[in-house]
C-alpha atoms as a PDB file:
ATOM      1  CA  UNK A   1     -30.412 -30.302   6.934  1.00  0.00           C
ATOM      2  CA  UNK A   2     -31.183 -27.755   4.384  1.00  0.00           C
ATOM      3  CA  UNK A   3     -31.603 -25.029   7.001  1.00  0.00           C
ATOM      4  CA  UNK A   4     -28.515 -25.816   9.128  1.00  0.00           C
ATOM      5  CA  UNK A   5     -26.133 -25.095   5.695  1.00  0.00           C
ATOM      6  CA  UNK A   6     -27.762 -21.583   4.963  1.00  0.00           C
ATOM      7  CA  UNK A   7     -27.487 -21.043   8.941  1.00  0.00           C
ATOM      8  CA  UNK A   8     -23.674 -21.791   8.540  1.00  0.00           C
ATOM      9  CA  UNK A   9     -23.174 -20.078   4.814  1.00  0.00           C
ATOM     10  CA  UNK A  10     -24.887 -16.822   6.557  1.00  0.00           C
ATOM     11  CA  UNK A  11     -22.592 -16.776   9.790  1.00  0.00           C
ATOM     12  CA  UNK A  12     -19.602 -17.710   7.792  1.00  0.00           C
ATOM     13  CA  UNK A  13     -20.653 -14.260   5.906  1.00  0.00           C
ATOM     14  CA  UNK A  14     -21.559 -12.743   8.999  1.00  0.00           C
ATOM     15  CA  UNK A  15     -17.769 -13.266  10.347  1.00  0.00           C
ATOM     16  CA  UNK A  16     -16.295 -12.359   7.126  1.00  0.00           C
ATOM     17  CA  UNK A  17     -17.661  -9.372   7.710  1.00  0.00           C
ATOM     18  CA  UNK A  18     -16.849  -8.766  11.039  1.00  0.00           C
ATOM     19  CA  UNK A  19     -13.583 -10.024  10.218  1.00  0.00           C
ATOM     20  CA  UNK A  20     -12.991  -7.265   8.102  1.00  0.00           C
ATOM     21  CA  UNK A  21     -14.731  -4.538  10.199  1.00  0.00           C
ATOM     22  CA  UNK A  22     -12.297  -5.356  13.047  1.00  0.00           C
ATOM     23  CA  UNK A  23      -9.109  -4.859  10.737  1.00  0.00           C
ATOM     24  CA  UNK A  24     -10.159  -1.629   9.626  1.00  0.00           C
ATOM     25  CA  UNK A  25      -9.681   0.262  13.462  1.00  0.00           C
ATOM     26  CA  UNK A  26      -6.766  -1.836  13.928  1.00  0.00           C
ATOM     27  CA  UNK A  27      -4.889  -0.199  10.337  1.00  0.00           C
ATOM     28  CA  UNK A  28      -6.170   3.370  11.908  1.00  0.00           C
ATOM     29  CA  UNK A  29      -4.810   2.559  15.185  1.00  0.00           C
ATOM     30  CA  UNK A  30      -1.504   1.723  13.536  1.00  0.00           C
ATOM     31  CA  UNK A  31      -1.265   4.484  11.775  1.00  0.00           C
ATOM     32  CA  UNK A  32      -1.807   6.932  15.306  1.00  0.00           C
ATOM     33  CA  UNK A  33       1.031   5.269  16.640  1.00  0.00           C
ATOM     34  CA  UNK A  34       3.377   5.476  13.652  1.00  0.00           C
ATOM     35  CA  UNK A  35       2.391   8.937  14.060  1.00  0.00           C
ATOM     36  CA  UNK A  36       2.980   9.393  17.570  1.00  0.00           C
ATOM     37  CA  UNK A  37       5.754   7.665  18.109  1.00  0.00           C
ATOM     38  CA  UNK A  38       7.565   9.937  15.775  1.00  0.00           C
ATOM     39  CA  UNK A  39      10.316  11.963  17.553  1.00  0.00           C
ATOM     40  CA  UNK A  40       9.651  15.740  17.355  1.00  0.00           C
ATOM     41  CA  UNK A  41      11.699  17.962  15.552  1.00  0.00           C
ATOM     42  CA  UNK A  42      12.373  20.645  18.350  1.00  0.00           C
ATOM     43  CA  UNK A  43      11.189  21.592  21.567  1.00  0.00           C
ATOM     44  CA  UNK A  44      10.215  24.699  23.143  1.00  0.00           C
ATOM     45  CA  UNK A  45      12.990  27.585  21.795  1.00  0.00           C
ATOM     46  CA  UNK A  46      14.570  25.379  19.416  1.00  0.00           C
ATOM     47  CA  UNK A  47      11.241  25.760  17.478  1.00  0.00           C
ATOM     48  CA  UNK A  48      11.268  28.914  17.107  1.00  0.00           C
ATOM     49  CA  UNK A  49      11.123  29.801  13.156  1.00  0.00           C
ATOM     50  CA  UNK A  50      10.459  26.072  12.606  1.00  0.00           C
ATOM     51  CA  UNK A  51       7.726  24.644  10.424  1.00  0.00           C
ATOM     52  CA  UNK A  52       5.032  22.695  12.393  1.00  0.00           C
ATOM     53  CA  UNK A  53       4.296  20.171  10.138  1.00  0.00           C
ATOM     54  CA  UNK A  54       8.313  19.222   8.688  1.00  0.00           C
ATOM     55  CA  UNK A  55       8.492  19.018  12.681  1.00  0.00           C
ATOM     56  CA  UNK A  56       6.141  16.458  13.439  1.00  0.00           C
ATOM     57  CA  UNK A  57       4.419  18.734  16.027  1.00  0.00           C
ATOM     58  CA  UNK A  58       1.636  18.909  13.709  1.00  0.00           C
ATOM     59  CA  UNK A  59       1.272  15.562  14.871  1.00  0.00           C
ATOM     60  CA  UNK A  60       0.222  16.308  18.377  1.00  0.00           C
ATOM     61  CA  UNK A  61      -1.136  19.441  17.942  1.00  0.00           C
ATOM     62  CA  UNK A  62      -4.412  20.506  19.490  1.00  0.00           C
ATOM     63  CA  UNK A  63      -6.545  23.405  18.647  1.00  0.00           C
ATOM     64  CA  UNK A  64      -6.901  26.247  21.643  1.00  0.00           C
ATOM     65  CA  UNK A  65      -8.804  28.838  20.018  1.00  0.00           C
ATOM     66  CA  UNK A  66     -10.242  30.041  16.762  1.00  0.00           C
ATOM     67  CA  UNK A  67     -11.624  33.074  15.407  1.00  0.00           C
ATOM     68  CA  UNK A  68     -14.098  33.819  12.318  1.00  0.00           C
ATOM     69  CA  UNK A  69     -13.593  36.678  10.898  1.00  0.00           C
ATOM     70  CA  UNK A  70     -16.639  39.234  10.433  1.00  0.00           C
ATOM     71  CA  UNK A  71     -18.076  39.245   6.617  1.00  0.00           C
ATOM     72  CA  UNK A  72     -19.130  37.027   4.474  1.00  0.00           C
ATOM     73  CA  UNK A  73     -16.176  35.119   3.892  1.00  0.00           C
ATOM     74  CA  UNK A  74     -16.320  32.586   6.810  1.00  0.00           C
ATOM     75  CA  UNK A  75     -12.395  32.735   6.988  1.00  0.00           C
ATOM     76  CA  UNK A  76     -10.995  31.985  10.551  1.00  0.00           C
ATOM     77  CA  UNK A  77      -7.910  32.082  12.700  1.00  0.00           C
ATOM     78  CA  UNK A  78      -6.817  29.622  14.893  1.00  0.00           C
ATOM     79  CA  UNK A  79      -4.299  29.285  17.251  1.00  0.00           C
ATOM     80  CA  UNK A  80      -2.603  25.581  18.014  1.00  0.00           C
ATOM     81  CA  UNK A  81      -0.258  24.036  20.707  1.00  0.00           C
ATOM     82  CA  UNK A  82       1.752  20.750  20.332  1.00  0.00           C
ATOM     83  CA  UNK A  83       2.414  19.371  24.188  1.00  0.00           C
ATOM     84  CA  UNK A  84       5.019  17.293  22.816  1.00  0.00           C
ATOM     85  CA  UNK A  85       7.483  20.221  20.898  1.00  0.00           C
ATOM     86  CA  UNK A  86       6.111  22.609  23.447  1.00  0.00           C
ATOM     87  CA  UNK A  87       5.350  25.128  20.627  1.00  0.00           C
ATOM     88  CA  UNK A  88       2.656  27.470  18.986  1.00  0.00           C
ATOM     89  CA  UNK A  89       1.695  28.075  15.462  1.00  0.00           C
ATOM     90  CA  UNK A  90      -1.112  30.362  13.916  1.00  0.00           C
ATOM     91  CA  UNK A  91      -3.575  28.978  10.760  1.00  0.00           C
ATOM     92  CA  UNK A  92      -5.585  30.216   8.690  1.00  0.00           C
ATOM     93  CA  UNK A  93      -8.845  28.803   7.128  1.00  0.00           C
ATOM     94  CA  UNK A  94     -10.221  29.987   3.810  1.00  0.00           C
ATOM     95  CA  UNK A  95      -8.602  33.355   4.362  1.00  0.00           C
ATOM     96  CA  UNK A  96      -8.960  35.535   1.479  1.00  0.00           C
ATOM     97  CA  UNK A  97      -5.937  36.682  -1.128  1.00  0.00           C
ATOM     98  CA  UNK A  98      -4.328  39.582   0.327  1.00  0.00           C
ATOM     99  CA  UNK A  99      -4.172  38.154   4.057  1.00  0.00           C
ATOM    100  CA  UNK A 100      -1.507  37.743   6.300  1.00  0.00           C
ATOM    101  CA  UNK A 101      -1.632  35.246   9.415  1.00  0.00           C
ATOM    102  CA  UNK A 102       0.806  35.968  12.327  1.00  0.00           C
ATOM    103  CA  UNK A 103       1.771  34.359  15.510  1.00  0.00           C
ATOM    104  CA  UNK A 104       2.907  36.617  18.200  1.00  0.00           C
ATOM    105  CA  UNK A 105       4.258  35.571  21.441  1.00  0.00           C
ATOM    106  CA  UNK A 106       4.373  37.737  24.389  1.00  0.00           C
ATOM    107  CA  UNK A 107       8.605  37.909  24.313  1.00  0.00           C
ATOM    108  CA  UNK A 108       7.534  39.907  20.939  1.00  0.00           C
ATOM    109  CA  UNK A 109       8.612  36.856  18.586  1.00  0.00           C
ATOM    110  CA  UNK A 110       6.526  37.069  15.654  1.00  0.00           C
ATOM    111  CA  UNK A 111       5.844  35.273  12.434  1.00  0.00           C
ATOM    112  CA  UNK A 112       3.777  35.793   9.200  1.00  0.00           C
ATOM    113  CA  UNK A 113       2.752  33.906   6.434  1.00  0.00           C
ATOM    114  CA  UNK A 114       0.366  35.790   3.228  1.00  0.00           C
ATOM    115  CA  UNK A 115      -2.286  34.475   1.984  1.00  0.00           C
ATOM    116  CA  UNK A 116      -2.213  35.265  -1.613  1.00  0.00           C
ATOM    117  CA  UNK A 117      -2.291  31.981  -3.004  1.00  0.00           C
ATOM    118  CA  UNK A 118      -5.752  31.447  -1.244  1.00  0.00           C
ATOM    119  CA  UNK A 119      -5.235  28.029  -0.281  1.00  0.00           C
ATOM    120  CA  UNK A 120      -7.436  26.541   2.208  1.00  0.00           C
ATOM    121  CA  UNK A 121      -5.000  26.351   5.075  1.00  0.00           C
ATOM    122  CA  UNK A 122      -2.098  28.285   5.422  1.00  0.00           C
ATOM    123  CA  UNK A 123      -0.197  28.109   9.048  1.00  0.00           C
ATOM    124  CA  UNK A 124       3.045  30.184   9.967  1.00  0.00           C
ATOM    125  CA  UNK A 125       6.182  29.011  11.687  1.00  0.00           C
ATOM    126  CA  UNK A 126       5.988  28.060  15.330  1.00  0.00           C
ATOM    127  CA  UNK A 127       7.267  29.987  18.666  1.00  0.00           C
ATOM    128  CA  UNK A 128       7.952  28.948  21.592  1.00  0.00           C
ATOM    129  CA  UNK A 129       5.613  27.890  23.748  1.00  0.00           C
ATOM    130  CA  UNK A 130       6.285  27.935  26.996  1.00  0.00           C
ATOM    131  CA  UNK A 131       5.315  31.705  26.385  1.00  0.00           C
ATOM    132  CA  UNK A 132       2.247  33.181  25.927  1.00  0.00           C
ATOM    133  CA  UNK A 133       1.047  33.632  22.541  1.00  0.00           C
ATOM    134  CA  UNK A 134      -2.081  34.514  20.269  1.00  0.00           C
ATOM    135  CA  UNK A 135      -2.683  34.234  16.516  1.00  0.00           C
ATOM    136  CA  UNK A 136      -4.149  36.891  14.046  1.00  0.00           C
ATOM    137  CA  UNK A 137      -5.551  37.332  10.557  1.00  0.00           C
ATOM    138  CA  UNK A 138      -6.054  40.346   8.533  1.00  0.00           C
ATOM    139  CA  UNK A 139      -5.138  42.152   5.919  1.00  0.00           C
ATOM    140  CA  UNK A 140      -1.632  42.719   5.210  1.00  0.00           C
ATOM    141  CA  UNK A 141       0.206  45.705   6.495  1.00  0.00           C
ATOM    142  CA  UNK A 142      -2.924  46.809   8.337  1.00  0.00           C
ATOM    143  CA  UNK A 143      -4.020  46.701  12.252  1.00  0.00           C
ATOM    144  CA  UNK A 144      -7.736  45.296  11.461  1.00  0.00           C
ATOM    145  CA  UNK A 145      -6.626  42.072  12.608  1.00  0.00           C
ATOM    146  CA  UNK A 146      -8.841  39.176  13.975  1.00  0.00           C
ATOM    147  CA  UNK A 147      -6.931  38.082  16.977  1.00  0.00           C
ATOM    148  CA  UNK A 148      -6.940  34.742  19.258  1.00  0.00           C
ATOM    149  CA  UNK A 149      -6.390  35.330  23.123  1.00  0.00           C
ATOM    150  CA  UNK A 150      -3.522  35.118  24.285  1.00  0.00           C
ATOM    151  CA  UNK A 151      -2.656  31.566  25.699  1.00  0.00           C
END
């Protein structure tokens, strides 16, 4: 009899611990969905000037392209799309102080953020985009700038 309590004590532990592994996806999953399901805060035009993230199109938003920078500083550009505002922004990655970040789109709307306060992301406001539109990092007031494609 001795064996068949430790047998039951062990796969009482053993579901305990499954138990909890399965609740742990589930509170992630949740999460997403709160996420998703949030309404976003433009679309298209009406996001132009607009920041991504007090938006919610942060919350979609997929990366299209980035850029690292020559040197040794590792900093990169990157260029990001949200399907559901249908809007780009421009970000920055470790960019060093005296930096600016820009998104341009091909209609010639254009934003830009500095990066003086080297923080380790710093992303401008958004554009529309059903147009074409790239992002860039250099330094400010200068045309040595590491550009995305345009997209």
């Amino acid at each position: 009899m001795r064996p068949v309590r430790t047998a039951t004590a062990a796969g009482a532990a053993l579901l305990l611990a499954l138990a909890s592994l399965a609740a742990a996806p589930a509170a992630s999953a949740a999460d997403r969905a709160d996420r998703a399901g949030r309404a976003p805060g433009c679309t298209a035009s009406a996001c132009n000037g607009k920041d991504p993230v007090s938006a919610h199109c942060d919350d979609d938003g997929k990366l299209v392209e980035s850029r690292t920078l020559g040197g040794a500083s590792g900093a990169k550009v990157q260029l990001f799309y949200s399907a559901a505002c249908k809007a780009n922004w421009a970000r920055s990655v470790d960019a060093p102080d005296g930096g600016a970040v820009l998104v341009t789109s091909r209609n010639g709307r254009k934003y830009v953020r500095d990066t003086d306060d080297a923080k380790k992301y710093v992303w401008t406001p958004m554009v529309d985009g059903s147009v074409a539109a790239q992002a860039c990092l250099g330094p400010q007031n200068s045309d040595a700038l590491t550009c995305t494609s345009y997209h």
